[in-house]
Protein backbone atom coordinates (compact mmCIF):
# COMPACT_ATOMS: atom_id res chain seq x y z
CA UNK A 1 0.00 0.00 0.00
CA UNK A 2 2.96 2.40 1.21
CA UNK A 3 4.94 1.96 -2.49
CA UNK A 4 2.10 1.86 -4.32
CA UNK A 5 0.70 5.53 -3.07
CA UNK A 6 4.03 6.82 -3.38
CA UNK A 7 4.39 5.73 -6.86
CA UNK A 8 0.95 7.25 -7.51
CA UNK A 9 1.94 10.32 -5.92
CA UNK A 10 5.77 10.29 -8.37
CA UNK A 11 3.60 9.73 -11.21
CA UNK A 12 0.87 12.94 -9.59
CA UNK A 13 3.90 14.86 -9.18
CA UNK A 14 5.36 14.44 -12.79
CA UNK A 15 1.77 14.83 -14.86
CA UNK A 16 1.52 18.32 -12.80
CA UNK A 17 5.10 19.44 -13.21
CA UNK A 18 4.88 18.65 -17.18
CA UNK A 19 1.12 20.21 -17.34
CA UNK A 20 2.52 23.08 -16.14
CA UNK A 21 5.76 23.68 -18.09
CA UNK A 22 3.58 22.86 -20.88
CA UNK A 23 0.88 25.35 -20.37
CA UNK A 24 3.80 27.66 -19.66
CA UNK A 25 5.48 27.35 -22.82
CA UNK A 26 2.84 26.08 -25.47
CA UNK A 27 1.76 29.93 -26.70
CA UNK A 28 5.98 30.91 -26.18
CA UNK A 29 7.02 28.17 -28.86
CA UNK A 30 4.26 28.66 -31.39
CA UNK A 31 5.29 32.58 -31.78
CA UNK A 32 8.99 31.64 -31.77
CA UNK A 33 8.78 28.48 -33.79
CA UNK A 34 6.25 29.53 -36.36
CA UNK A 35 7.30 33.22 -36.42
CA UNK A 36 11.15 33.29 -35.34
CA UNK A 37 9.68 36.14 -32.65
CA UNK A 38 11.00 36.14 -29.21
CA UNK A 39 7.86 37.36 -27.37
CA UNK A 40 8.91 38.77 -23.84
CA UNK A 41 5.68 40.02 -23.11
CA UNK A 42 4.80 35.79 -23.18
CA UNK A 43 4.25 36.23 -19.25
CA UNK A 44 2.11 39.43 -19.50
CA UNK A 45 -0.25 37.62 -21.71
CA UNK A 46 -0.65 35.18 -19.47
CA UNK A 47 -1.24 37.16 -16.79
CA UNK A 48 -4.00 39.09 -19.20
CA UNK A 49 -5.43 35.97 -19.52
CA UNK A 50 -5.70 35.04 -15.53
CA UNK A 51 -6.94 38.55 -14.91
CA UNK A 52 -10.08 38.58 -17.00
CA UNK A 53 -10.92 34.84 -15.70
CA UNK A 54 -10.56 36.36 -12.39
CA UNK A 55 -12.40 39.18 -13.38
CA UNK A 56 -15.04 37.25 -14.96
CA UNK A 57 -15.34 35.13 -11.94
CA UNK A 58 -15.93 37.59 -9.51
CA UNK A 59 -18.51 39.40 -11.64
CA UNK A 60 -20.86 35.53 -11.42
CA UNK A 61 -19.61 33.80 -14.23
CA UNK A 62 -18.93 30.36 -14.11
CA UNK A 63 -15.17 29.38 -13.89
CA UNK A 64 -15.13 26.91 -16.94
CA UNK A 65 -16.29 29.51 -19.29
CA UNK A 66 -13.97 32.76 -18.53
CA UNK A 67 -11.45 30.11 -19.58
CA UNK A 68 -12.51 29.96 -23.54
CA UNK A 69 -13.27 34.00 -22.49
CA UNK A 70 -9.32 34.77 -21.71
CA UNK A 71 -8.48 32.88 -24.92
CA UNK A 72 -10.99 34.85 -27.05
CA UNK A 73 -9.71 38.33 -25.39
CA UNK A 74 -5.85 37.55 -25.21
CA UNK A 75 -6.34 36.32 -28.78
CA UNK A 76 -7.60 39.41 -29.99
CA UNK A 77 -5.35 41.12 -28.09
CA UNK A 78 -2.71 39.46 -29.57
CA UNK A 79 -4.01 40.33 -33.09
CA UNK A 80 -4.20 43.90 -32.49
CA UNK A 81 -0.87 43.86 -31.31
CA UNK A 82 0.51 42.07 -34.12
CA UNK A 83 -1.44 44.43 -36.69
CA UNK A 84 -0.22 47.39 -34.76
CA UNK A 85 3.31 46.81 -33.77
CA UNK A 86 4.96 43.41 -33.89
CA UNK A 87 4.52 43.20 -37.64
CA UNK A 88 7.06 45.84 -38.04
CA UNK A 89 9.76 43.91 -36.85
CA UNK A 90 9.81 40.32 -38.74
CA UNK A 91 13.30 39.67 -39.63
CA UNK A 92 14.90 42.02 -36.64
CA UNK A 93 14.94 39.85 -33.86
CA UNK A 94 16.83 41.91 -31.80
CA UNK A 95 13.97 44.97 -32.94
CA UNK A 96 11.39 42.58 -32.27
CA UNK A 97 13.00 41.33 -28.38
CA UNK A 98 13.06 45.01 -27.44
CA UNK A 99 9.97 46.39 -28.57
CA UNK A 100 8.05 43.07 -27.07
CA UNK A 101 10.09 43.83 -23.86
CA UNK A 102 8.43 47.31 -23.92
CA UNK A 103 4.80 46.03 -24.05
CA UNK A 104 5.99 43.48 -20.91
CA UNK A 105 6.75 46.80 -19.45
CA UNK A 106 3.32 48.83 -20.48
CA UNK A 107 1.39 46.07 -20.27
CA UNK A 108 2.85 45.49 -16.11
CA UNK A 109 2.50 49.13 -15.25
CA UNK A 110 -0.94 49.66 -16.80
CA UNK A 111 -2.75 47.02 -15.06
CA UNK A 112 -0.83 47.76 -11.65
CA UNK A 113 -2.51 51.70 -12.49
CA UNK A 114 -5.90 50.23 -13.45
CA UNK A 115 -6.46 47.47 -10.89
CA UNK A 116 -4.02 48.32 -7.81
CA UNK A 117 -1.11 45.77 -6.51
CA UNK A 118 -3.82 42.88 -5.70
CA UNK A 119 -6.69 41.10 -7.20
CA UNK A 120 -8.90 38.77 -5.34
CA UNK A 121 -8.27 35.11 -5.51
CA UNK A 122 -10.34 32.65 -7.56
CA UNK A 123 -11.09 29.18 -5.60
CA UNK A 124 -9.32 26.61 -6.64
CA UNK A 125 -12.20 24.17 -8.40
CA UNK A 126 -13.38 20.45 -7.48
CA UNK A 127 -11.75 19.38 -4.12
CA UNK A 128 -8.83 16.71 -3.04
CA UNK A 129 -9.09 13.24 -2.47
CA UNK A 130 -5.95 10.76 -0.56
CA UNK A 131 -4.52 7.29 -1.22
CA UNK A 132 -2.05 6.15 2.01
CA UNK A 133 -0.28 9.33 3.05
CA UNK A 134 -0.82 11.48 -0.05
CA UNK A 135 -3.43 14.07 -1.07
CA UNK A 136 -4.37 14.82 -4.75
CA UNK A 137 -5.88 17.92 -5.98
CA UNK A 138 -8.82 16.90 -8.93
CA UNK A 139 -8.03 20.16 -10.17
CA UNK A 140 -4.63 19.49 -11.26
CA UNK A 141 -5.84 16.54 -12.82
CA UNK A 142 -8.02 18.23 -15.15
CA UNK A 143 -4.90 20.87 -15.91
CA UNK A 144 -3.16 17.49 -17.14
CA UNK A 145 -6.29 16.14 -18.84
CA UNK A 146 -6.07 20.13 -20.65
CA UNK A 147 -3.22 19.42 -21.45
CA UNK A 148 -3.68 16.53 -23.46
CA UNK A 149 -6.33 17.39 -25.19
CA UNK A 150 -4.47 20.83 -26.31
CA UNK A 151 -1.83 18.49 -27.85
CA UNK A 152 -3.90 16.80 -29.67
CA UNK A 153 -5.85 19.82 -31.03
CA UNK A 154 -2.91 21.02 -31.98
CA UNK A 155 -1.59 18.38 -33.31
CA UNK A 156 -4.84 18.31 -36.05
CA UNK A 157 -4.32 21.85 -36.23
CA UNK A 158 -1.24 21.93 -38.00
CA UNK A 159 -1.14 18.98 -39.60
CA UNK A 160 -5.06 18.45 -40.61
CA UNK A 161 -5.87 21.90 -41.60
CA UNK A 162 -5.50 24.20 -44.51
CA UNK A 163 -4.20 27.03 -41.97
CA UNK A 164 -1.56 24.59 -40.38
CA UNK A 165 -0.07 24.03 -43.98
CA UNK A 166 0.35 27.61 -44.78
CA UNK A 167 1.59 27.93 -41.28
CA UNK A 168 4.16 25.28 -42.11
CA UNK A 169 4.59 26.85 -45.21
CA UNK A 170 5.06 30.41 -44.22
CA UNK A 171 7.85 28.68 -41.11
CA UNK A 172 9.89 27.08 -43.82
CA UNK A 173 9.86 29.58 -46.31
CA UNK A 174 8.11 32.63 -46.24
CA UNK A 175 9.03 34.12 -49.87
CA UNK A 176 8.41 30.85 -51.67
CA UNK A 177 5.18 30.38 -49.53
CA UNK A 178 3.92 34.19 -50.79
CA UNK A 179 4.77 33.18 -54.28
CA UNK A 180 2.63 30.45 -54.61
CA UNK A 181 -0.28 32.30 -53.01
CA UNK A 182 -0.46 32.03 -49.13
CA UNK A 183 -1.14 35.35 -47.48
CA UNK A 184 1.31 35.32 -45.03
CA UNK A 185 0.69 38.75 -43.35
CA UNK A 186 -2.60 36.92 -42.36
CA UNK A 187 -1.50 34.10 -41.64
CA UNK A 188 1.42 35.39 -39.19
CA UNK A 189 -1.56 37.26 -37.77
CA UNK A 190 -4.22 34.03 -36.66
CA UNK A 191 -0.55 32.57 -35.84
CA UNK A 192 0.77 35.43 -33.23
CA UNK A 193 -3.12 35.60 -32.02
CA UNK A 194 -2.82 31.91 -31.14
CA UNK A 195 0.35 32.23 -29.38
CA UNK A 196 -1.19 34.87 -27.46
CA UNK A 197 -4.29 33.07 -27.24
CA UNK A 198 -2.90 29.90 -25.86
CA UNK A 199 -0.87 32.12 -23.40
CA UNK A 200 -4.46 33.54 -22.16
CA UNK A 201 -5.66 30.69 -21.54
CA UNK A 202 -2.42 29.13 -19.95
CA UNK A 203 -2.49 32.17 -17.26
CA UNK A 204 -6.41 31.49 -17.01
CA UNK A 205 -6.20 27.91 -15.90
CA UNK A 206 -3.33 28.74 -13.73
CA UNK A 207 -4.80 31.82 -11.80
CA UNK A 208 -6.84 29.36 -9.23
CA UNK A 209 -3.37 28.00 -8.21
CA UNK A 210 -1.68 31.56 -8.22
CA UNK A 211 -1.40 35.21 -6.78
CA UNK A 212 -3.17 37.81 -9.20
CA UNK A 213 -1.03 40.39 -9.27
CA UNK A 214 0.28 42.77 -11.99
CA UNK A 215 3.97 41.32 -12.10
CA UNK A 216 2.56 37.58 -12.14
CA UNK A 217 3.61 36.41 -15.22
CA UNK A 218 7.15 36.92 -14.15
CA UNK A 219 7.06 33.43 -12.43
CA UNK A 220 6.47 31.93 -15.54
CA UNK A 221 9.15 33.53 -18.13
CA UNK A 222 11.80 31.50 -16.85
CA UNK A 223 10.29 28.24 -16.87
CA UNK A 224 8.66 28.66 -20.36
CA UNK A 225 11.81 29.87 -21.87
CA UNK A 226 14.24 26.90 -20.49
CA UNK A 227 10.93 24.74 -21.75
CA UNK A 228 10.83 26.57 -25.49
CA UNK A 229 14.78 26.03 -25.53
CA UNK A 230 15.14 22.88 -24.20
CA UNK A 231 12.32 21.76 -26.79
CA UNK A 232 13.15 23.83 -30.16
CA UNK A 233 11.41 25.31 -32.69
CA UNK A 234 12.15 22.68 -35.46
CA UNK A 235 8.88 21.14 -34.23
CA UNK A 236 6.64 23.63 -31.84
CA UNK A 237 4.16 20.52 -30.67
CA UNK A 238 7.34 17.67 -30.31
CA UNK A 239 9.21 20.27 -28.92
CA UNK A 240 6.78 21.38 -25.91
CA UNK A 241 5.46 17.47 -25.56
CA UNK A 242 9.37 16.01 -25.35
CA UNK A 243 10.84 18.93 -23.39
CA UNK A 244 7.60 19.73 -20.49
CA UNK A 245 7.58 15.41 -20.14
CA UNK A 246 12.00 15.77 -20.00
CA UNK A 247 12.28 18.46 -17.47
CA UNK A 248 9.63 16.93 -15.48
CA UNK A 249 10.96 13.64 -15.21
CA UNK A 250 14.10 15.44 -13.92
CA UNK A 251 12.79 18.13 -11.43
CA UNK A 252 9.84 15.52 -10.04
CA UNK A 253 12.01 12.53 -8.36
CA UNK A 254 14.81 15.17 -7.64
CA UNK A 255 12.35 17.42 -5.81
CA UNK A 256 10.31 14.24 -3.95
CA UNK A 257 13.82 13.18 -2.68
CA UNK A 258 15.58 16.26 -1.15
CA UNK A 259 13.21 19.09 -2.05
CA UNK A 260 11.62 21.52 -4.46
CA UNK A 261 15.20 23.75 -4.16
CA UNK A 262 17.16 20.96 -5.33
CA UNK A 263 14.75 19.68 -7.78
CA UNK A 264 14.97 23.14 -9.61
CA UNK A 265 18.93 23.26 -9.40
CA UNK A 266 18.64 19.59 -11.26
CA UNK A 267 15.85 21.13 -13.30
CA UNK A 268 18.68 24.22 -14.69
CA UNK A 269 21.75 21.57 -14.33
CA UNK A 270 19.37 19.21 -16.92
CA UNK A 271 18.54 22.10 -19.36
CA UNK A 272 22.43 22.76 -19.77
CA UNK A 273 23.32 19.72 -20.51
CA UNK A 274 20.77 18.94 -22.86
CA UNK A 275 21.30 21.96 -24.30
CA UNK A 276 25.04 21.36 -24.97
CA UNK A 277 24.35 17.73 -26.20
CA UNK A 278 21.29 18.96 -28.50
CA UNK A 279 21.91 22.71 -29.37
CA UNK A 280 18.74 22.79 -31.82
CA UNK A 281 16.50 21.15 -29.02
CA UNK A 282 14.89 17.95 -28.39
CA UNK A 283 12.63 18.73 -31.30
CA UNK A 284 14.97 18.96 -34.59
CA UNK A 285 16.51 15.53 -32.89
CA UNK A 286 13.32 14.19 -33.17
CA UNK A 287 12.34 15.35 -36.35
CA UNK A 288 15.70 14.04 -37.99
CA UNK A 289 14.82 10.67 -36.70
CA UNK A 290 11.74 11.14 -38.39
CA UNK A 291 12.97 11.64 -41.59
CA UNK A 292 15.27 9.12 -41.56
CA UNK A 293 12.86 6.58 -40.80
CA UNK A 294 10.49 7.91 -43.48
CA UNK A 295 13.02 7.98 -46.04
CA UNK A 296 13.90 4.28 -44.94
CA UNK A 297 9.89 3.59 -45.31
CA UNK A 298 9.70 2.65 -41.75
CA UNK A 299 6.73 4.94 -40.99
């Protein structure tokens, strides 16, 4: 009974760790890998997104819908930003690092003006239930259950769809693409409203767990950016999937054994070293062992 709720709880522990650097990361990777844009204002979208479920909430409605709500808004956010500003700077990373920097910045200050240091806290849904000595929040098991299904939708997105092939398209090469006919103004525009989108609704189903506060998304620019690097661009969906499930499987037994400081340290340590043994990321490793068995007419 004793080994069997503490593997339960290891596998708990590593669903939640990898839900999370997913939902962290999954509107990051699309913007960088589809778009070559480093989007530091990733965290303040997310925090967008967990302040109008939060506001939503306290104003009556029901939790499960201000989380397709923050997605809707964050997405058009995102495409008004994109229209506006972002689409000035394709091809200038550095350009486009700064001036997203500066919207972090706006975007921070502004809602710390409109809405004051503090917003109240949403209740985390469902309850907790044990097996031996460990307790398991239902919540967080619907974050991983999210989680899945967002990898799968995705996965049909970009691969099933005639947006995902332009997407592709547009990723691989952008002239060429234009040349045979894909609009890719628009479609860089439904892509960086995705991105921003996804990071809505990341911060959204977060905020139960969280402290609403103007400088939130902070706490999650460093763990979706070691998860976007880690993973690569080569393939945004591999990428997340391999390096959220990677990182997990590191931080989880590390942290269970001699705490969440240590687990983190191995967490960093990891990231290093599988950045120095795959500089392009888990994904373009992946995606070369693809093609070779493809070309072999193994899959």
């Amino acid at each position: 009974m004793e080994t069997q709720s503490l593997v339960l709880s290891l596998l708990y522990q590593l669903g939640t760790s990898a839900a999370f650097f997913f939902l962290a990361a999954v509107g990051l990777i699309i913007i960088l890998g589809m778009m070559n844009i480093i989007n530091l204002a990733h965290g303040e979208l997310m925090m967008m997104g967990a302040y109008t479920a939060t506001i939503a909430t306290h104003a009556g409605v029901p939790f499960a819908l201000t989380v397709p709500l923050a997605f809707l808004v964050v997405a058009a956010f995102g495409a008004v930003l994109e229209r506006l500003i972002v689409r000035r700077f394709y091809g200038r990373q550095l350009g486009a690092l700064v001036v997203t920097w500066g919207i972090s910045l706006v975007m921070g200050q502004g809602t710390l003006l409109f809405f004051g240091p503090f917003m109240p806290s949403i209740k985390i849904p469902g309850g907790s239930f044990s097996y031996g000595d460990f307790s398991f929040s239902e919540y967080w098991l619907v974050l991983i259950a999210i989680s899945v299904a967002l990898i799968a939708l995705l996965w049909w997105l970009y691969n099933r769809t005639t947006y995902g092939l332009q997407a592709r398209a547009a990723m691989q090469d952008a002239t060429m693409a234009k040349s045979l006919g894909v609009r890719t103004g628009r479609v860089y525009t439904l892509t960086f409203s995705l991105g921003a989108g996804l990071a809505g609704l990341s911060g959204a189903l977060i905020a139960p767990t969280a402290t609403i506060a103007p400088f939130m998304g902070q706490q999650f620019v460093a763990p979706a950016f070691i998860t976007v690097v880690v993973g690569g661009a080569a393939n945004v969906i591999a990428g997340a999937v391999g390096s959220a499930t990677l990182l997990a499987a590191v931080k989880t037994p590390v942290g269970m054994a001699f705490g969440a400081f240590y687990g983190t340290v191995a967490l960093l340590f990891a990231a290093l070293v599988i950045i120095r043994i795959m500089p392009d990321g888990i994904s373009a490793r992946l995606q070369r062992w693809f093609d070779r068995r493809s070309r072999s007419g193994l899959l």
